[in-house]
Protein backbone atom coordinates (compact mmCIF):
# COMPACT_ATOMS: atom_id res chain seq x y z
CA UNK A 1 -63.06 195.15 -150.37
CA UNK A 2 -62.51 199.04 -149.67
CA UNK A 3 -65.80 200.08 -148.07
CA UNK A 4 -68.05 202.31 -151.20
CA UNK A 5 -68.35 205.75 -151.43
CA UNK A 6 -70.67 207.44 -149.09
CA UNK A 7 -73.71 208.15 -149.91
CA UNK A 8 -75.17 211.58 -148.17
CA UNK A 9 -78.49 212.15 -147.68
CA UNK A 10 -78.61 215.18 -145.43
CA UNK A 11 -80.18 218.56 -147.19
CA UNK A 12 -77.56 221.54 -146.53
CA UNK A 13 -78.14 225.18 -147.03
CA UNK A 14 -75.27 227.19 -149.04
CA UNK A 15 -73.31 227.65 -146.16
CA UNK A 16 -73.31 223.61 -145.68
CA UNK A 17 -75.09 223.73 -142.60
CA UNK A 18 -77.89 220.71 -141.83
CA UNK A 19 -81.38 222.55 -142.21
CA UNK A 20 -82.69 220.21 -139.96
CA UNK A 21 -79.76 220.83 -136.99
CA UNK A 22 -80.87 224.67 -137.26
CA UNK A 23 -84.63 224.18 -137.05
CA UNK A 24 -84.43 222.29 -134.09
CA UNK A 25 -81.96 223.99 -132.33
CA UNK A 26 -84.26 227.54 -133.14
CA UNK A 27 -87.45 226.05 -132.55
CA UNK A 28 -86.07 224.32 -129.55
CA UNK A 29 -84.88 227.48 -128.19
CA UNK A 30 -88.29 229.17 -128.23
CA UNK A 31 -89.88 226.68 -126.04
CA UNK A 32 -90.45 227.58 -122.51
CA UNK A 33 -88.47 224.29 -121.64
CA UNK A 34 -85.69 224.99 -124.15
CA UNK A 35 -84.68 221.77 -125.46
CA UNK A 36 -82.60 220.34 -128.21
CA UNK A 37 -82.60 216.51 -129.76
CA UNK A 38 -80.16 214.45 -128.11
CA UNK A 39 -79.06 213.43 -132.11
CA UNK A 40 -77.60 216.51 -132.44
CA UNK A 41 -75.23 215.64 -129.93
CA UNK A 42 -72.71 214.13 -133.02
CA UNK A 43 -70.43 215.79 -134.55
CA UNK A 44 -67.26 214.70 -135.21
CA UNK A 45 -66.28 216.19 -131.94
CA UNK A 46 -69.25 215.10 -130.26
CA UNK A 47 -68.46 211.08 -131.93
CA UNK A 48 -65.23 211.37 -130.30
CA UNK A 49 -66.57 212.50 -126.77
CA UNK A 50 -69.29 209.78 -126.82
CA UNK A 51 -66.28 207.02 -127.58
CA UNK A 52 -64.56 208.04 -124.91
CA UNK A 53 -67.54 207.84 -122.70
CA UNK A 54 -68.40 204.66 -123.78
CA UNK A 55 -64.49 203.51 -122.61
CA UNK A 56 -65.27 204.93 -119.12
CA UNK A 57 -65.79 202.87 -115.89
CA UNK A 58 -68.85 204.22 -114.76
CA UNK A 59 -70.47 203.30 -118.38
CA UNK A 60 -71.93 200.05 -117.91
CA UNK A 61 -73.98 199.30 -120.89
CA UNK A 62 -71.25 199.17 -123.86
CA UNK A 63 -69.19 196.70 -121.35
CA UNK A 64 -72.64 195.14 -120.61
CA UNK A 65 -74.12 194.69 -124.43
CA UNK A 66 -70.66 193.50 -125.74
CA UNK A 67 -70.47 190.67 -122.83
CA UNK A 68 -73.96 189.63 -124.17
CA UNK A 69 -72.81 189.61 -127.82
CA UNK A 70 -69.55 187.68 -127.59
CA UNK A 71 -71.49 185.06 -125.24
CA UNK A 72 -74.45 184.32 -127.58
CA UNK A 73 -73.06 184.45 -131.18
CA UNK A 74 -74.38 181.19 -131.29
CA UNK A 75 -77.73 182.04 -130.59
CA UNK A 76 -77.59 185.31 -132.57
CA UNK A 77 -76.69 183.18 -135.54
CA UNK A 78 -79.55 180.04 -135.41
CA UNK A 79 -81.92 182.56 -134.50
CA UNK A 80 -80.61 185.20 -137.98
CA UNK A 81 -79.14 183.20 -140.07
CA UNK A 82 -76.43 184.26 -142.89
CA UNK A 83 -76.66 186.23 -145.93
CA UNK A 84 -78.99 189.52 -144.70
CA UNK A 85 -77.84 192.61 -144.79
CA UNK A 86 -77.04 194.04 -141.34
CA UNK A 87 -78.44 198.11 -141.52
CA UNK A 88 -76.41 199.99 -138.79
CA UNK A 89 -79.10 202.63 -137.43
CA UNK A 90 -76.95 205.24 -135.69
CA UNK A 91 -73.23 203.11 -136.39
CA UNK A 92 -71.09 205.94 -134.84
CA UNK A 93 -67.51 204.04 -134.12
CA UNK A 94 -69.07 200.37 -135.12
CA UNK A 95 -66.74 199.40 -132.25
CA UNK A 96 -69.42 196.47 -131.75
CA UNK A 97 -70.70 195.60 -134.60
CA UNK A 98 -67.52 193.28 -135.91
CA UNK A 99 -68.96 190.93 -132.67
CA UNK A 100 -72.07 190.69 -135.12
CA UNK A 101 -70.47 190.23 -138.35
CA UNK A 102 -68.40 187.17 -137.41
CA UNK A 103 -71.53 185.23 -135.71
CA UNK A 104 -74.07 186.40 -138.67
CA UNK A 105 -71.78 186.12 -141.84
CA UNK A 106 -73.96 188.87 -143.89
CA UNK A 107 -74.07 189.57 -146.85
CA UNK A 108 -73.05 193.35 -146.91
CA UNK A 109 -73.14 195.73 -144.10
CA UNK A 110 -74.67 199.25 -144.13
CA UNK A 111 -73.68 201.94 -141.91
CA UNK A 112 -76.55 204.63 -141.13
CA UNK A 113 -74.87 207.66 -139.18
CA UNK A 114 -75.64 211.85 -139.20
CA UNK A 115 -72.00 212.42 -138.59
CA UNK A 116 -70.45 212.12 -142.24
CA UNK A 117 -67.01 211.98 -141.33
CA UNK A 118 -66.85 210.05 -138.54
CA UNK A 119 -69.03 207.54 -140.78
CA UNK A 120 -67.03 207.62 -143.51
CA UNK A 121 -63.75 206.58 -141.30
CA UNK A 122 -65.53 203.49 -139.56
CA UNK A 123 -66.61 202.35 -142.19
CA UNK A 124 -62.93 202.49 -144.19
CA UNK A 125 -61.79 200.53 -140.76
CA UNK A 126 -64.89 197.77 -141.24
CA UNK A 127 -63.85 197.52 -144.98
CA UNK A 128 -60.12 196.86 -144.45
CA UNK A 129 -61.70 194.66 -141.22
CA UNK A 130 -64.19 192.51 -143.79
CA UNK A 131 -62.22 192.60 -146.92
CA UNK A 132 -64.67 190.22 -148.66
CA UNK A 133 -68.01 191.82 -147.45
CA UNK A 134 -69.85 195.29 -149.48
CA UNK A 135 -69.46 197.98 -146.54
CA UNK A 136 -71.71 201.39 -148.02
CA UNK A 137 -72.36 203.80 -145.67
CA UNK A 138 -75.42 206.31 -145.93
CA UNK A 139 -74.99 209.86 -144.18
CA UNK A 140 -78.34 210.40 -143.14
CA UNK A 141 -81.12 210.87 -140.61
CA UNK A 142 -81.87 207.85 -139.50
CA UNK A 143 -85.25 209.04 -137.57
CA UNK A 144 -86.69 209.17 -140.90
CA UNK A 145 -87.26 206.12 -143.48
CA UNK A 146 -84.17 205.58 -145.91
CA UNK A 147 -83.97 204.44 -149.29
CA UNK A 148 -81.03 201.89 -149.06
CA UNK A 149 -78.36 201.50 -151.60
CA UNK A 150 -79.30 199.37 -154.74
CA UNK A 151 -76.47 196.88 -153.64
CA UNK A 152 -78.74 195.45 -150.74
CA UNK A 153 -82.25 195.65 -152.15
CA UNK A 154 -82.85 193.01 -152.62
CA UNK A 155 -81.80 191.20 -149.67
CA UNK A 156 -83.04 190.34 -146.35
CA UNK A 157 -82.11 193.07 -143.83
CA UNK A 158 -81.39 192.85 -140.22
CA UNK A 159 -81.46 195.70 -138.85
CA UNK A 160 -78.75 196.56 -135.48
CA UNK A 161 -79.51 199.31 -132.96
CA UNK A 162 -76.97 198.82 -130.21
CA UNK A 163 -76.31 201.07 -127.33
CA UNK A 164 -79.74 202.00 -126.34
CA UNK A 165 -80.64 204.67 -128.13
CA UNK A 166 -83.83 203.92 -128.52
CA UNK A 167 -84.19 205.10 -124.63
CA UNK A 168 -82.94 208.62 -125.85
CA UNK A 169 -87.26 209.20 -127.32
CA UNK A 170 -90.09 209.58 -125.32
CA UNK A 171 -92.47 206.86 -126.33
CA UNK A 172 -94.10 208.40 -129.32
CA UNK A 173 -90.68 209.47 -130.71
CA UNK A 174 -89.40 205.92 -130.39
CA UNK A 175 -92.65 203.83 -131.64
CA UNK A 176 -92.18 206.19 -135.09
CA UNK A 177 -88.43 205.68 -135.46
CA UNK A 178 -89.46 201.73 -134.91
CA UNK A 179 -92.58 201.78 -137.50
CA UNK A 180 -89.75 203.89 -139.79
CA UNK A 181 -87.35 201.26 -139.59
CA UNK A 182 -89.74 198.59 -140.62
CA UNK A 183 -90.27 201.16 -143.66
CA UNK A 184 -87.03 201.29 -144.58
CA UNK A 185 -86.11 197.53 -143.64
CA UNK A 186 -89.14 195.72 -145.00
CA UNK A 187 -91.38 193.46 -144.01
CA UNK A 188 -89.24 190.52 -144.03
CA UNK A 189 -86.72 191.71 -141.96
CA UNK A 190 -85.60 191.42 -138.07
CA UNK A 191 -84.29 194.00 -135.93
CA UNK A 192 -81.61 193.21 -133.42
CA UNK A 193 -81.81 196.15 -130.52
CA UNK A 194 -80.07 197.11 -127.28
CA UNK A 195 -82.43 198.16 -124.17
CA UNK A 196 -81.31 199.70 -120.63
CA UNK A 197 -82.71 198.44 -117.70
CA UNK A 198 -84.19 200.42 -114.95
CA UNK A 199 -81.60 199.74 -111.45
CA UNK A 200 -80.19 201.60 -108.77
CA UNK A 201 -80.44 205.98 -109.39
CA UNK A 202 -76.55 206.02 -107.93
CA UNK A 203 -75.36 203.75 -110.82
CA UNK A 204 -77.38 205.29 -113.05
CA UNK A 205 -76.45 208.82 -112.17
CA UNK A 206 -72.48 208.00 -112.22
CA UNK A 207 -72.75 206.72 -115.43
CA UNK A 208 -74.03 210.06 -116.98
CA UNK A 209 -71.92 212.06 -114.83
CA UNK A 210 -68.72 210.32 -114.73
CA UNK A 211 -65.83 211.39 -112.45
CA UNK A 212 -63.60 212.53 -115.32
CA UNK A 213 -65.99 214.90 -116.86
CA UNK A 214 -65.93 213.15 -119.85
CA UNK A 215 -69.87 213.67 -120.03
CA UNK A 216 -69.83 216.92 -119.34
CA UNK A 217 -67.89 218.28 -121.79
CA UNK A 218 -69.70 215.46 -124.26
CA UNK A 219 -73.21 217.99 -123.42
CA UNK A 220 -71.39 221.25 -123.70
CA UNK A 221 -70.01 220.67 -126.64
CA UNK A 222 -73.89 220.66 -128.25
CA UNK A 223 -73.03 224.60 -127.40
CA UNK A 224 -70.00 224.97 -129.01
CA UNK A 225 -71.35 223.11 -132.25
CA UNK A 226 -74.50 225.67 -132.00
CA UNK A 227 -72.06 228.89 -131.98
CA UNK A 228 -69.76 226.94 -134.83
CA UNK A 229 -72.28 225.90 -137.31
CA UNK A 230 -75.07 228.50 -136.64
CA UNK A 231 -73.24 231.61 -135.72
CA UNK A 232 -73.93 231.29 -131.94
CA UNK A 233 -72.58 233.51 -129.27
CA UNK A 234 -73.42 231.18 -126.13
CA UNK A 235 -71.29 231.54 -123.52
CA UNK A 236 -70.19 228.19 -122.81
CA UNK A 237 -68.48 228.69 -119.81
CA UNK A 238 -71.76 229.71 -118.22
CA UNK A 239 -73.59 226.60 -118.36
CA UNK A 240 -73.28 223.69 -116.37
CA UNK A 241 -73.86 219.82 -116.97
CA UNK A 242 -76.54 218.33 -115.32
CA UNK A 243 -77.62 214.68 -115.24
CA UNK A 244 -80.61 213.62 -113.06
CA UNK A 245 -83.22 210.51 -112.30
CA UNK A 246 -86.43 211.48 -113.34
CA UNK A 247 -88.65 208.53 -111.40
CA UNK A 248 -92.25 209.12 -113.41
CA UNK A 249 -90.65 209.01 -116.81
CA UNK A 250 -88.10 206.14 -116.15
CA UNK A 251 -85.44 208.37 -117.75
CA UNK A 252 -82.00 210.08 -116.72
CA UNK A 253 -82.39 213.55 -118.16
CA UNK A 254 -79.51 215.71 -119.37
CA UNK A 255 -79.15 219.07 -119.11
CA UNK A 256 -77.44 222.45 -119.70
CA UNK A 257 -77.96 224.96 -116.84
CA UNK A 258 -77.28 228.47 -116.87
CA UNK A 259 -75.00 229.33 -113.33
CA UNK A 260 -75.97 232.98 -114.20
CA UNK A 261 -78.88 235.28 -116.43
CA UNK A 262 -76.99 235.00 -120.18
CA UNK A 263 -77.97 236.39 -123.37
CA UNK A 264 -76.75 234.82 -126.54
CA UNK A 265 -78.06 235.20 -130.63
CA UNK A 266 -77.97 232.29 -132.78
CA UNK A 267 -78.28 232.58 -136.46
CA UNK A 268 -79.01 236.08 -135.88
CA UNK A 269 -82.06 235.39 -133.08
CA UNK A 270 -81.97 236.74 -129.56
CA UNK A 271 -82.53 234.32 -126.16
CA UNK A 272 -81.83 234.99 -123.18
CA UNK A 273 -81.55 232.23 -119.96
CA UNK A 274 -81.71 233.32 -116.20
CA UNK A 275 -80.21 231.26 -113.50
CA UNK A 276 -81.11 228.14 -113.51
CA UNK A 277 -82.45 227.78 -116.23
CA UNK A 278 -81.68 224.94 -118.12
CA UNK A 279 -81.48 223.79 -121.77
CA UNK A 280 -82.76 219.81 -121.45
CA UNK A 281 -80.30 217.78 -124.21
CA UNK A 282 -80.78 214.35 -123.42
CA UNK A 283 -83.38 211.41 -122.15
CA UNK A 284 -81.97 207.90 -121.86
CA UNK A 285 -84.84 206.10 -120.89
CA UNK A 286 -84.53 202.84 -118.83
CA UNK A 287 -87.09 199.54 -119.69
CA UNK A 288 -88.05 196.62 -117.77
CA UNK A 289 -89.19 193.71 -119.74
CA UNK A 290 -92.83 194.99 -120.27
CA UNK A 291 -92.58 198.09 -121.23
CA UNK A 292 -90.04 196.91 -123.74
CA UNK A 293 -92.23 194.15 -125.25
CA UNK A 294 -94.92 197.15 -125.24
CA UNK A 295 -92.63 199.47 -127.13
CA UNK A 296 -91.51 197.12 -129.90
CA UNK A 297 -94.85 195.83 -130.81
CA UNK A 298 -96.67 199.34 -130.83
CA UNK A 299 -93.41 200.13 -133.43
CA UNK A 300 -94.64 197.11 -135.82
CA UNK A 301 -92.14 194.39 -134.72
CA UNK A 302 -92.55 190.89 -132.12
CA UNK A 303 -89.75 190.00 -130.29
CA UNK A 304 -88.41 186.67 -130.98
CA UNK A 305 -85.34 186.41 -128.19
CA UNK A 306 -84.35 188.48 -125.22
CA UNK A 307 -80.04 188.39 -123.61
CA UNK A 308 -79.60 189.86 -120.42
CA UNK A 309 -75.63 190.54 -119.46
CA UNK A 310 -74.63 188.26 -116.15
CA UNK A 311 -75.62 191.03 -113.79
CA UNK A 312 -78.49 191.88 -116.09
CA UNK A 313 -77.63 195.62 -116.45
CA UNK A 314 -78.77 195.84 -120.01
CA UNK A 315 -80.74 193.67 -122.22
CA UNK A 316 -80.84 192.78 -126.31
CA UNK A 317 -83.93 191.64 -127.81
CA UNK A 318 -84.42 190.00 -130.91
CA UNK A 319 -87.61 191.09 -133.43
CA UNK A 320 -89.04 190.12 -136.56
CA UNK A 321 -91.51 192.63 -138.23
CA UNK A 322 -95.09 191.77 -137.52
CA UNK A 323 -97.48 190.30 -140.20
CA UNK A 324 -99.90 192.31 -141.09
CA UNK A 325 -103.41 191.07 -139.29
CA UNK A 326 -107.30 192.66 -139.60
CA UNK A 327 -107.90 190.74 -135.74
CA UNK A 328 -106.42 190.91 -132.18
């Protein structure tokens, strides 16, 4: 079955440019710590960068959360069962999710993603992959609740959230995207979602700074989608990646810092950085098994099973969406 047409729910302006990408990036530019959402990041450029990344040896957790789902299909599938629909949050490549598919057997799989055409071409490779299965992506913002296609409303949903993403928030960020997944899953559904763990700064540190530079040019090329899409004039060659532990949030932050005092407009507004000054892109922040219980059941969901990999680098946990209840 060839995978259904996409179905876009991103607002554009007339020049086709996401309203939301140029609100952030403006308002984010006017803040004294200029920032810009790490979702951004994904454009079909920026999808191909993060691949690659993924691919690299420093990267533990893609090598670490596919380990864990080849080695406990089993228990993926008693815990899931078959026929739900599996809702991709964030699908990118779906390089993993055909490790799900097989254990699960669902009933359809939809692919949430920001990046239309990168979407659109996983999900073609899924289809042809699952020839028997409904694959209909949705080109959309996942950080807000979704009206899913008719095809799977009225199934049970399982929603996937590989990769840790989920560590890219600061806690009220992430305990809204959780409470808007429930919104858009239901309350009958489970969530199946990848969690970093906190371990040594030097492995953390190499993994978003690899050796190749693969990362670095993965950041800077938030700046070259910012002059493409918005009319930007920042030079690019003036700011540096850098990736650091931050201890008291948990986190490795990102950033874009300016090796020398640059002005730049974009969509027709002045800024201006001085040196070393830095534009932060990125959190990824990294759990132990507390805080993650914590997170998912402030977000509306109890965790029902927890997989570490062998060297328990990275964790997936298992959640069903929590009853409603008027007592502790």
């Amino acid at each position: 079955m060839a995978a259904e047409a996409c179905i876009a729910l991103v607002e554009r302006d007339e020049g086709g440019v996401d309203r939301a990408f140029r609100a952030d990036v403006l308002e984010g530019l006017l803040q004294q710590q200029k920032a810009v959402p790490a979702r951004w990041f994904y454009d079909a450029r920026g999808s191909e960068l993060f691949e690659k990344i993924t691919r690299l040896p420093e990267y533990y957790p893609t090598q670490a959360e596919t380990e864990i789902l080849q080695a406990r299909s089993r228990e993926f599938a008693e815990l899931i069962g078959t026929g739900r629909a599996v809702v991709e949050f964030g699908s990118g490549s779906s390089v993993k999710t055909p490790l799900l598919l097989r254990a699960i057997d669902p009933a359809a799989y939809v692919p949430l993603d920001i990046s239309g055409d990168f979407l659109r071409a996983a999900a073609a490779d899924l289809a042809r992959e699952f020839p028997d299965m409904p694959v209909v992506p949705v080109e959309a913002d996942f950080m807000k609740p979704v009206i899913l296609p008719a095809v799977v409303a009225d199934l049970l949903k399982l929603g996937f959230f590989p990769g840790s993403t989920i560590g890219n928030m600061v806690a009220r960020t992430s305990v809204d995207l959780l409470r808007s997944m429930r919104a858009t899953l239901g309350g009958d559904a489970m969530l199946l979602i990848g969690m970093d763990l906190i371990k040594d700064v030097s492995v953390l540190e190499a993994a978003y700074d690899d050796a190749a530079g693969v990362t670095a040019a993965f950041n800077r090329n938030l700046a070259h989608r910012i002059n493409r899409e918005l009319d930007g004039t920042i030079p690019v060659d003036a700011l540096r990646h850098v990736a650091l532990w931050n201890d008291e949030y948990a986190r490795i932050e990102m950033h874009l810092e300016a090796v020398r005092d640059i002005v730049f407009q974009v969509s027709g507004r002045s800024f201006a950085m001085r040196k070393g000054e830095t534009i932060h892109t990125e959190n990824s922040h990294k759990f132990d098994r507390r805080s993650q219980m914590t997170l998912l059941l402030a977000g509306g969901w109890t965790p029902i099973g927890r997989w570490t990999d062998s060297e328990k680098r990275f964790s997936l946990l298992l959640a069903e969406a929590t009853r409603p209840r008027n007592a502790p």
